[in-house]
Protein backbone atom coordinates (compact mmCIF):
# COMPACT_ATOMS: atom_id res chain seq x y z
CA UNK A 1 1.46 131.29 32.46
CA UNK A 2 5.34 131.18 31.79
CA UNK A 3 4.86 134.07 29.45
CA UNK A 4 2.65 136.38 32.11
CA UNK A 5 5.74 135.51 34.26
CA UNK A 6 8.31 136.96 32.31
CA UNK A 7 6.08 140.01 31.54
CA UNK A 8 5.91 140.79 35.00
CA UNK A 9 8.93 140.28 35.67
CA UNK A 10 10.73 142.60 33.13
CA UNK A 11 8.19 145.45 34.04
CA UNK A 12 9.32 144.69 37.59
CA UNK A 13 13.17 145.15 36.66
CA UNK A 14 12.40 147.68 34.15
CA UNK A 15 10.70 149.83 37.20
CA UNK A 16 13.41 148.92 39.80
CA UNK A 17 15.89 150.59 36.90
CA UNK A 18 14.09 153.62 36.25
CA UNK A 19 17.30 156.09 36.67
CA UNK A 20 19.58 153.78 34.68
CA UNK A 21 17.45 153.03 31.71
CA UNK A 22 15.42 156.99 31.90
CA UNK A 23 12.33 155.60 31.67
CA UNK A 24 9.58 156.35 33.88
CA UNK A 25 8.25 153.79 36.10
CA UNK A 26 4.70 154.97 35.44
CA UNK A 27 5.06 153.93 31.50
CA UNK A 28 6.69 150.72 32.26
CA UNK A 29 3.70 149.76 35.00
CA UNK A 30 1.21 150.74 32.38
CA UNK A 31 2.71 148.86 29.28
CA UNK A 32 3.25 145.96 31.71
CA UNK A 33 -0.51 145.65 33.11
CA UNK A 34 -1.70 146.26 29.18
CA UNK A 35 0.34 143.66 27.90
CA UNK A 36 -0.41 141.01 31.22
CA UNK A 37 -4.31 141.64 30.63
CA UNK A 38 -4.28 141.14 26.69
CA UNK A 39 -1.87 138.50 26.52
CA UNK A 40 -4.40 136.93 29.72
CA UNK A 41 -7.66 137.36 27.69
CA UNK A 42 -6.52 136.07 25.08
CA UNK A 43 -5.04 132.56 26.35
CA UNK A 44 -7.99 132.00 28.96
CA UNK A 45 -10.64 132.77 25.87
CA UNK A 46 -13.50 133.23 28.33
CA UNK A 47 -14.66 137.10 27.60
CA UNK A 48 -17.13 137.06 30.41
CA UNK A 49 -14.96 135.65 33.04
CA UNK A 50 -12.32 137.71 32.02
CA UNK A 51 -14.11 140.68 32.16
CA UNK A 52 -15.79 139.90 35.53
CA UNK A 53 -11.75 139.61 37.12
CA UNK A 54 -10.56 142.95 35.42
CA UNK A 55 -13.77 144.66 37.10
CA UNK A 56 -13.21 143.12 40.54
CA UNK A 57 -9.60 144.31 40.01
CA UNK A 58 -10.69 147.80 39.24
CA UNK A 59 -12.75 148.37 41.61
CA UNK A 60 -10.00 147.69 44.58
CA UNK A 61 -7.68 149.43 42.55
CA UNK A 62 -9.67 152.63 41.99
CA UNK A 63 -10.55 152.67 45.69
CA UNK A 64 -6.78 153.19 46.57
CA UNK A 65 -6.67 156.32 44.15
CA UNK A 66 -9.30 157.88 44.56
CA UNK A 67 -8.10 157.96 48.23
CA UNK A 68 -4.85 158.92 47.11
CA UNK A 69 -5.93 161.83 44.54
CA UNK A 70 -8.08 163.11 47.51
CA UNK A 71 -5.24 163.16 50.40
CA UNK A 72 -2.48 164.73 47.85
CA UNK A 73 -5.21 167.29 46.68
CA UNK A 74 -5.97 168.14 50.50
CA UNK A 75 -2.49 168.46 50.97
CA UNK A 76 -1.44 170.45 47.75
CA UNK A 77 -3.80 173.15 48.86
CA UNK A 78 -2.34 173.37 52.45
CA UNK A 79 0.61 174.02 51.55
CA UNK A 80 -0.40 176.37 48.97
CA UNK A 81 -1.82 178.15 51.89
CA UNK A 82 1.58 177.73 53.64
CA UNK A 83 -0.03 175.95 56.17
CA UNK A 84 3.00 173.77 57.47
CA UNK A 85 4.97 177.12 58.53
CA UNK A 86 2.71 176.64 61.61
CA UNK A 87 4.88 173.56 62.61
CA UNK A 88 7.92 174.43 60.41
CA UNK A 89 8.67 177.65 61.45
CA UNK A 90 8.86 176.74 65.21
CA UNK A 91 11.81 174.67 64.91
CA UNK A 92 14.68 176.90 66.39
CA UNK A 93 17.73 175.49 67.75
CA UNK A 94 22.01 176.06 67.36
CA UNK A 95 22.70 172.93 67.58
CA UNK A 96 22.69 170.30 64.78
CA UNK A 97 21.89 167.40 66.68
CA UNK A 98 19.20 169.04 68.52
CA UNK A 99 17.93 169.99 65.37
CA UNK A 100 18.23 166.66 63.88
CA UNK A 101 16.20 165.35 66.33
CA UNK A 102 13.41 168.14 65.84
CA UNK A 103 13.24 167.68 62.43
CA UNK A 104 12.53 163.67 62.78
CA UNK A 105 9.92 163.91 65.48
CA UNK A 106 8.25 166.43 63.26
CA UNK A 107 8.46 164.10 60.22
CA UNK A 108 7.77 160.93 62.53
CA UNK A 109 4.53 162.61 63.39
CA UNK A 110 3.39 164.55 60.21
CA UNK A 111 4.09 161.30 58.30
CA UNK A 112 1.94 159.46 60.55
CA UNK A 113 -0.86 161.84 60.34
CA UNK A 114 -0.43 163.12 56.35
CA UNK A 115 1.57 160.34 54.70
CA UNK A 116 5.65 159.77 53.81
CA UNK A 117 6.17 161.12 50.69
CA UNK A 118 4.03 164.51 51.24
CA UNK A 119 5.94 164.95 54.79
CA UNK A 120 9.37 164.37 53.09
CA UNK A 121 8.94 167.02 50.41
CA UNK A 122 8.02 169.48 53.45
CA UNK A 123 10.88 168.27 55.44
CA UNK A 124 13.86 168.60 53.17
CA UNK A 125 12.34 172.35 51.44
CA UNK A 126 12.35 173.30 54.98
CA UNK A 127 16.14 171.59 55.28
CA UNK A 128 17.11 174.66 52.38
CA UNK A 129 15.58 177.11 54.85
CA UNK A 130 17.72 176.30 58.00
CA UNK A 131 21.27 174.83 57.13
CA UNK A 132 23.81 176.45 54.88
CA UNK A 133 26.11 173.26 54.67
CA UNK A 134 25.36 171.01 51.72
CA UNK A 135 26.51 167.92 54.08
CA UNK A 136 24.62 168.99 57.07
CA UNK A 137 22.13 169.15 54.74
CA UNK A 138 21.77 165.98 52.98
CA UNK A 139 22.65 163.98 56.39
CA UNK A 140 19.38 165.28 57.55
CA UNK A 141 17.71 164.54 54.28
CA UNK A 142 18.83 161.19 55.21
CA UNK A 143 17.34 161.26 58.27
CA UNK A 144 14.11 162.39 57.29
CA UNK A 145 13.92 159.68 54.89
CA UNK A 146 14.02 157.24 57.47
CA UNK A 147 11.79 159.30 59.91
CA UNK A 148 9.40 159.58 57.32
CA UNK A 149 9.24 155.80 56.12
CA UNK A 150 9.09 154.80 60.21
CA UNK A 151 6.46 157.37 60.77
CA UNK A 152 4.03 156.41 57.66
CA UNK A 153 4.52 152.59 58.65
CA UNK A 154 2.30 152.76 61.95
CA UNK A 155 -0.30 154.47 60.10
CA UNK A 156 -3.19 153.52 58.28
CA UNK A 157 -2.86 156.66 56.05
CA UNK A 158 0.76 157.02 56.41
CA UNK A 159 2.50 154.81 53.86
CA UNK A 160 1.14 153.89 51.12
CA UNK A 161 1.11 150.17 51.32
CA UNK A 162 -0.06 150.37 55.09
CA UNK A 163 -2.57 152.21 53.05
CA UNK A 164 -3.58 149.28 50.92
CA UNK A 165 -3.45 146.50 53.03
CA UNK A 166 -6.21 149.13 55.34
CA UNK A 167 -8.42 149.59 52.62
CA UNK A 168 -8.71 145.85 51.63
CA UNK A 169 -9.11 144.55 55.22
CA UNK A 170 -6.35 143.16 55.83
CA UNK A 171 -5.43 145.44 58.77
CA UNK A 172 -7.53 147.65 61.17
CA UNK A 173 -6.59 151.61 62.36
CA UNK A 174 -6.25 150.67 65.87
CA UNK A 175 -4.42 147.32 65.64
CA UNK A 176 -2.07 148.82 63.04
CA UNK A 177 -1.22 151.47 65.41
CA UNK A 178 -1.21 149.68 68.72
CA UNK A 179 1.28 147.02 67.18
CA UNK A 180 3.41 148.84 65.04
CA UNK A 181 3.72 152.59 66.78
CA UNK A 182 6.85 151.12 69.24
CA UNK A 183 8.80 149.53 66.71
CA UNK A 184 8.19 152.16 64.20
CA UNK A 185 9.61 154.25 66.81
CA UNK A 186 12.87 151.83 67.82
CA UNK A 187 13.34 152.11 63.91
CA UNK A 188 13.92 155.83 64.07
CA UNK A 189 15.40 156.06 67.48
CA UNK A 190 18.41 153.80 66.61
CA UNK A 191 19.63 155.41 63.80
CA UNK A 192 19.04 159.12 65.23
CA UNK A 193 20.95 157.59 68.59
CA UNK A 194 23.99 156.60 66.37
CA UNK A 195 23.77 159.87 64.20
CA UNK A 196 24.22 162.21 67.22
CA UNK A 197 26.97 160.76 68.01
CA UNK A 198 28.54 161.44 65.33
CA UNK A 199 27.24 164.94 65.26
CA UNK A 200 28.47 165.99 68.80
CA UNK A 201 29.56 169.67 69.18
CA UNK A 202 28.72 170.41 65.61
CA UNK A 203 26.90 174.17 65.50
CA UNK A 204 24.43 174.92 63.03
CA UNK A 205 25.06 177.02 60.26
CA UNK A 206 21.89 179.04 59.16
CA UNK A 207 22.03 180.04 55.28
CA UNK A 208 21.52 184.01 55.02
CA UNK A 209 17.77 185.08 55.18
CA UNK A 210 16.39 185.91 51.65
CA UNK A 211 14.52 189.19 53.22
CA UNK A 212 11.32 187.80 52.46
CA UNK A 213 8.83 185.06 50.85
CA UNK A 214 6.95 185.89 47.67
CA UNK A 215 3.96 184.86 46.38
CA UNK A 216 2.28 184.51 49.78
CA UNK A 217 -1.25 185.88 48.85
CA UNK A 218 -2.71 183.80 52.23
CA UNK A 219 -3.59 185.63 55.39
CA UNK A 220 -2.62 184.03 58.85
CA UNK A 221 -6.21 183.37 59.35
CA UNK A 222 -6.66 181.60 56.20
CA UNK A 223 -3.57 179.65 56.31
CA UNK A 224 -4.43 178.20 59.98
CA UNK A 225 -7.89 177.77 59.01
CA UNK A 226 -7.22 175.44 55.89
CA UNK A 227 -4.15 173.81 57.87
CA UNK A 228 -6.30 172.84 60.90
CA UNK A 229 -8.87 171.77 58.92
CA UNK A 230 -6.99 169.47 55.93
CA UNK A 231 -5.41 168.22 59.11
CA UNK A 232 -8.57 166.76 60.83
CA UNK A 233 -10.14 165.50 58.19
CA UNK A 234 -7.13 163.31 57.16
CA UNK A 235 -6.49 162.35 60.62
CA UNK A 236 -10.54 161.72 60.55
CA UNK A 237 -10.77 159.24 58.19
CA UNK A 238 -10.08 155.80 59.61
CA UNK A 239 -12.62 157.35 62.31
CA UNK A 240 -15.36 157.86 59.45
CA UNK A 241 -14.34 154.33 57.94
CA UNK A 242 -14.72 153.03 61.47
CA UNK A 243 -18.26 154.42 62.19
CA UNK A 244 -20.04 154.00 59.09
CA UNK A 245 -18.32 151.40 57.60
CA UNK A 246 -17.93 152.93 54.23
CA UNK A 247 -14.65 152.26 52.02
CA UNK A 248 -11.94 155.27 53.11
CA UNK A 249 -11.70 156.57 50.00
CA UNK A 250 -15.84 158.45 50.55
CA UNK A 251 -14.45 160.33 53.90
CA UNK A 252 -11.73 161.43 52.12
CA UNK A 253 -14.29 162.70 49.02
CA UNK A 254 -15.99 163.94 51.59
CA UNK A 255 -13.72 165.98 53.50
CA UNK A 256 -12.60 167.34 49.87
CA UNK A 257 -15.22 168.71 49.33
CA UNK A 258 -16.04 170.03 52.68
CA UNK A 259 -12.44 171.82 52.40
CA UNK A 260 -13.07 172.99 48.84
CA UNK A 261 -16.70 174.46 49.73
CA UNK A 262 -14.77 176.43 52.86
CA UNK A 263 -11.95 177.83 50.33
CA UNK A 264 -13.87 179.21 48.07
CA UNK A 265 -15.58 181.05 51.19
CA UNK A 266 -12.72 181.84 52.40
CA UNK A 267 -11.65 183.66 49.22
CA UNK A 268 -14.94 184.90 47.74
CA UNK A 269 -14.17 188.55 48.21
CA UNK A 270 -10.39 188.31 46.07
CA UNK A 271 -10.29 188.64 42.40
CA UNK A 272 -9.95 185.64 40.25
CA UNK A 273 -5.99 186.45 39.69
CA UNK A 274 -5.37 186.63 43.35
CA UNK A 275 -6.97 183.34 44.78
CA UNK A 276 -6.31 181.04 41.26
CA UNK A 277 -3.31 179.40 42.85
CA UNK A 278 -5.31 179.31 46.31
CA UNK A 279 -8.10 176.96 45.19
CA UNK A 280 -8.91 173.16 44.51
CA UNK A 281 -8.95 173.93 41.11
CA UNK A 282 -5.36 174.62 41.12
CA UNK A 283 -4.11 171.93 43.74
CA UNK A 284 -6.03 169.39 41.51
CA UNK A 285 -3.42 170.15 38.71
CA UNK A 286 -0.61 169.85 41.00
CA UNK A 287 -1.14 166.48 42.12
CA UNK A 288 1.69 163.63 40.55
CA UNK A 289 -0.68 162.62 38.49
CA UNK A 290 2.25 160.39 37.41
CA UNK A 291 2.75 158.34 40.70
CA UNK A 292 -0.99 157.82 40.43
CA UNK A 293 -0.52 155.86 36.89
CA UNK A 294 2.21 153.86 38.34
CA UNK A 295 -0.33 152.86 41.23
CA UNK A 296 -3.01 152.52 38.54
CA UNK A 297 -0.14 150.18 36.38
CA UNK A 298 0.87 147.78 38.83
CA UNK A 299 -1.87 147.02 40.81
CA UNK A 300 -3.56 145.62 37.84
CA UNK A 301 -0.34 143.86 36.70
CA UNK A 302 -0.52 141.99 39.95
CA UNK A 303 -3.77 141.28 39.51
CA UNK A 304 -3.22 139.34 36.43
CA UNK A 305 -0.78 137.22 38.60
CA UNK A 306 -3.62 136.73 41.37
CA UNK A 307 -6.07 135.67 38.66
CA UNK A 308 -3.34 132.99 36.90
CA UNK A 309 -3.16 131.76 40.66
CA UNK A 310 0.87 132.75 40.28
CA UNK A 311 1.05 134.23 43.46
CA UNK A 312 -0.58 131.11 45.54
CA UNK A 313 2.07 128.99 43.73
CA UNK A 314 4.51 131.80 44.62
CA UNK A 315 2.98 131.64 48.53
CA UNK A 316 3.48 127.75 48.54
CA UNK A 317 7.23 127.58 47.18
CA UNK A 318 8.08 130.26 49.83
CA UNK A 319 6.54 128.46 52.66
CA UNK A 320 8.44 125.08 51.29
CA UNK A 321 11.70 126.38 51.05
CA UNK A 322 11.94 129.24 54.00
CA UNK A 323 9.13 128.21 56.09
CA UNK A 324 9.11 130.83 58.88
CA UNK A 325 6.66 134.29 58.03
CA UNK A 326 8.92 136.28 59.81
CA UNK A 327 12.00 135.53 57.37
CA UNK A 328 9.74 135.03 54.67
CA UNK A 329 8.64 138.97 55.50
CA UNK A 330 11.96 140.19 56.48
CA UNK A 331 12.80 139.04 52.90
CA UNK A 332 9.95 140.93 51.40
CA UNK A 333 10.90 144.08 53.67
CA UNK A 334 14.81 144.10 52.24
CA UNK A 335 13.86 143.07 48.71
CA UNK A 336 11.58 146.45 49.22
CA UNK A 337 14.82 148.46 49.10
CA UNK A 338 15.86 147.44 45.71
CA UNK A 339 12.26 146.93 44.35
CA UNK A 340 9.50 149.34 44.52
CA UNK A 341 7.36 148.28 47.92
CA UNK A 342 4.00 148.92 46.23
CA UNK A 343 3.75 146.02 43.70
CA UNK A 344 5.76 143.89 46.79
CA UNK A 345 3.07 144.19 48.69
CA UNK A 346 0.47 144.11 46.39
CA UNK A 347 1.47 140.56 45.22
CA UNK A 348 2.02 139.51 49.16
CA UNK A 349 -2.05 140.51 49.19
CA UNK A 350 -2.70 137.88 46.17
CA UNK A 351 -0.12 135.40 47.81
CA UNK A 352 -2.08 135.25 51.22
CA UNK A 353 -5.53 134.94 51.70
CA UNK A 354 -7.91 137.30 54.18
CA UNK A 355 -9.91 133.61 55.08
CA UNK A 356 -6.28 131.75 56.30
CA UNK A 357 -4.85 135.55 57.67
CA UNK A 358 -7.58 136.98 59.29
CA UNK A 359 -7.19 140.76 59.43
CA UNK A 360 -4.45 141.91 62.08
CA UNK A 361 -2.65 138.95 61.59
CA UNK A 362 0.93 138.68 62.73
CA UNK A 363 1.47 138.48 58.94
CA UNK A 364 -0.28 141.42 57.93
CA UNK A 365 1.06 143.79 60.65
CA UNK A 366 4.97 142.51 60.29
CA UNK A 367 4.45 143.23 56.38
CA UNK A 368 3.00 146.58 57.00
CA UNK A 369 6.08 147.35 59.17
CA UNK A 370 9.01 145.48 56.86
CA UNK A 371 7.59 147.03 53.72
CA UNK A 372 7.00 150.05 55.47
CA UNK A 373 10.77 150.65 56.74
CA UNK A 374 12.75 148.24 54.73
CA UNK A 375 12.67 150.96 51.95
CA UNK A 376 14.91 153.40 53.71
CA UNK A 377 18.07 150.85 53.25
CA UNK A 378 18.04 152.65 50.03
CA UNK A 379 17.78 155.87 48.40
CA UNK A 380 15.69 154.25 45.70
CA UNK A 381 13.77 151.95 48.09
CA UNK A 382 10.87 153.72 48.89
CA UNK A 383 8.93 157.34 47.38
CA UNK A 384 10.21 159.61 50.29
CA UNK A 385 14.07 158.59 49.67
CA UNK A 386 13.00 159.19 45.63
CA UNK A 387 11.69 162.71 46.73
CA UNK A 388 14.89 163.62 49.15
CA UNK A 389 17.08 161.91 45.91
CA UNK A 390 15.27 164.63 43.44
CA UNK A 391 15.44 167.65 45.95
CA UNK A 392 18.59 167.44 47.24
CA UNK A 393 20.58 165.52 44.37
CA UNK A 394 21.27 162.84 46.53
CA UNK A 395 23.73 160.32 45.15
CA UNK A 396 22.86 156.63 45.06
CA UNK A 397 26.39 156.11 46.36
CA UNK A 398 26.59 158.84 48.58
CA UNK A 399 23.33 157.38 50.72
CA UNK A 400 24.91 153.66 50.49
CA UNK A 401 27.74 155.00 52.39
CA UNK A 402 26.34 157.16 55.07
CA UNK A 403 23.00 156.22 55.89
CA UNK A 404 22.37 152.41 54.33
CA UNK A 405 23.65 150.98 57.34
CA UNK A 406 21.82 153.07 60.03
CA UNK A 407 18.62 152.37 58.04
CA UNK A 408 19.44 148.42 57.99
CA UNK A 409 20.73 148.90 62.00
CA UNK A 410 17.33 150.62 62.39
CA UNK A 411 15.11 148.21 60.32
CA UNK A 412 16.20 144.95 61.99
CA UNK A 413 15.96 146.61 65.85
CA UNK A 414 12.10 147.44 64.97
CA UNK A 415 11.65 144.20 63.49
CA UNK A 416 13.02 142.64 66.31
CA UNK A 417 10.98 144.55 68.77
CA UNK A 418 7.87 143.94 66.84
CA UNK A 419 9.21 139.96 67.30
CA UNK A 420 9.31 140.44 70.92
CA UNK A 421 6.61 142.41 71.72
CA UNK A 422 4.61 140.07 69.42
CA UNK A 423 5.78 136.69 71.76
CA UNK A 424 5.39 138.69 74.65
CA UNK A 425 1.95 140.02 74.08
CA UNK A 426 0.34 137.75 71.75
């Protein structure tokens, strides 16, 4: 057990130091599971049981990307249809705290209804399109990192994590949303409220138009059609899950290939060359195929702690030495800033049980939220502020100083109205 300890714990540090050590967090997830699940079989020396656990473990796992692969294929091929112009290219405004404050209702919502990562790419491209100012332009960034985190927290499809803990029961669509949408909220609100402030009067300055956009081979038609339409079947999902039951990750198959069927109608009459980078096909090799292998990684290198019964141990000490959930989970939620949140939450889902935490428990939701927003304390903390850091070339320092402590300010006013509204409401 010691040894599946320290395993785990230098693929954990070797992930949280992916920039220093140049080293992909994907390949240090996979070694780590690989080396967790032989050096496992091995010591236990039971080949059925053993086999039994990985296949439980596989099965949860695969269910979470398959549903991933299926939303970032939907959304590749929206945007290859330039779909989010029909949001994006409404936002008009002179002033930059008017548009700040566009821009994160547009990423609170989009995140909510796509996820965070997807929504932040979107957000910070369109960023290059509006201000001319490097600064303007990476305080929004900022900005849209924490939108983006807040919004995908509320959500069962926005965040990843809220993502997992909806697909193995441990939370349901509509008490995710009814008891995490106002402090999700409060999250963003503070830090926007404290951010205007500081840009009062400031004008903004529009970079010069490029003339026009190449490589658009959509027609408005098209492009609403497959933007309306990737929209509602995303946002349709937790309905489908609802009604029949069915594990998320078949509506989302589903509406894939209801969306891929209607593209290739759509398109039937263009030659080959001029629909290729319009079709499934295409958004299928798009995908970061590499974020999925770092899902695939350490979700079965926490299992391998669940199985060794680490994480009850882990659940035990915790309770012994903090004793309150909501510090134990306000711990989690700031230890999700320096540490990936994925694997965080994945071992709080081993640590706790579904027959002691019934689904929608206080414990559940609070996690959702804390490992949700606690991410955008950091640039590093969470896979939208890794996706601003890569388009914008935000520096580590450079985010510590301007926007850590609205994050934190932001983080600890939601958590404290989830607190309250938790007393208050039961």
């Amino acid at each position: 057990m010691l040894t599946i300890i320290i395993i785990f714990a230098l693929t954990y540090l070797a992930i949280a130091m992916e920039h220093p050590l140049r080293v992909n967090k994907s390949a240090s997830s996979l070694l780590g599971a690989g080396l967790l699940w032989t050096i496992y079989a091995t010591s236990l020396g039971d080949a059925r049981t053993v086999s039994e656990q990985l296949g439980d473990s596989l099965t949860g796992t695969a269910q979470i990307v398959f549903f991933l692969m299926g939303a970032m294929t939907i959304v590749e091929v929206v945007d290859a249809h330039s779909g989010f112009d029909v949001i994006t290219s409404r936002i008009k405004t002179t002033r930059l705290a008017s548009l700040m404050w566009l821009i994160a209702a547009v990423t609170f919502v989009l995140s909510a209804l796509l996820d965070n990562l997807t929504t932040t790419i979107v957000m910070v491209s369109l960023l290059g399109k509006l201000l001319d100012k490097r600064q303007d332009r990476l305080c929004l960034a900022g900005i849209v990192v924490i939108a983006a985190n807040s919004g995908g927290a509320w959500s069962p499809i926005g965040d990843v994590t809220t993502t997992m803990l909806w697909i193995g029961g441990q939370v349901t669509t509509l008490g995710i949303i009814k008891a995490l949408w106002l402090p999700s909220v409060v999250s963003m609100l503070v830090p926007l409220a404290v951010m205007s402030f500081l840009m009062r009067g400031r004008q903004v300055e529009a970079p010069p138009q490029s003339g026009h956009d190449a490589g658009r081979q959509a027609s408005p038609f098209e492009r609403n059609v497959m933007f309306l339409l990737g929209l509602a079947i995303l946002v349709a999902v937790p309905v489908f899950k609802t009604i029949t039951h069915l594990p998320p990750f078949m509506g989302i198959l589903l509406g894939l290939g209801l969306l891929w069927l209607v593209g290739d109608l759509l398109h039937s009459n263009k030659d080959d060359q001029d629909k290729a980078r319009l079709t499934l096909a295409h958004a299928l090799s798009k995908i970061d195929m590499g974020s999925i292998m770092f899902f695939i990684g350490i979700l079965l290198a926490v299992a391998t702690l669940e199985h060794t019964h680490v994480l009850v141990a882990l659940a035990g000490w915790l309770d012994r030495t903090v004793g309150r959930q909501d510090l134990i989970v306000l711990i989690i939620g700031i230890a999700s800033a320096i540490v990936d949140n994925v694997p965080l939450v994945a071992a709080s889902m081993g640590m706790y049980s579904l027959s002691t935490f019934p689904a929608d428990h206080f414990l559940w939701e609070f996690l959702a939220y804390c490992a949700g927003t606690g991410g955008s304390i950091l640039i590093i903390g969470s896979a939208a502020g890794v996706a601003a850091m890569g388009l914008e070339r935000i520096q580590f320092g450079w985010y510590v100083r301007n926007i850590s402590a609205l994050a934190l300010v932001g983080y600890l006013a939601g958590a404290g109205t989830y607190l309250l509204q938790h007393r208050l409401m039961g």
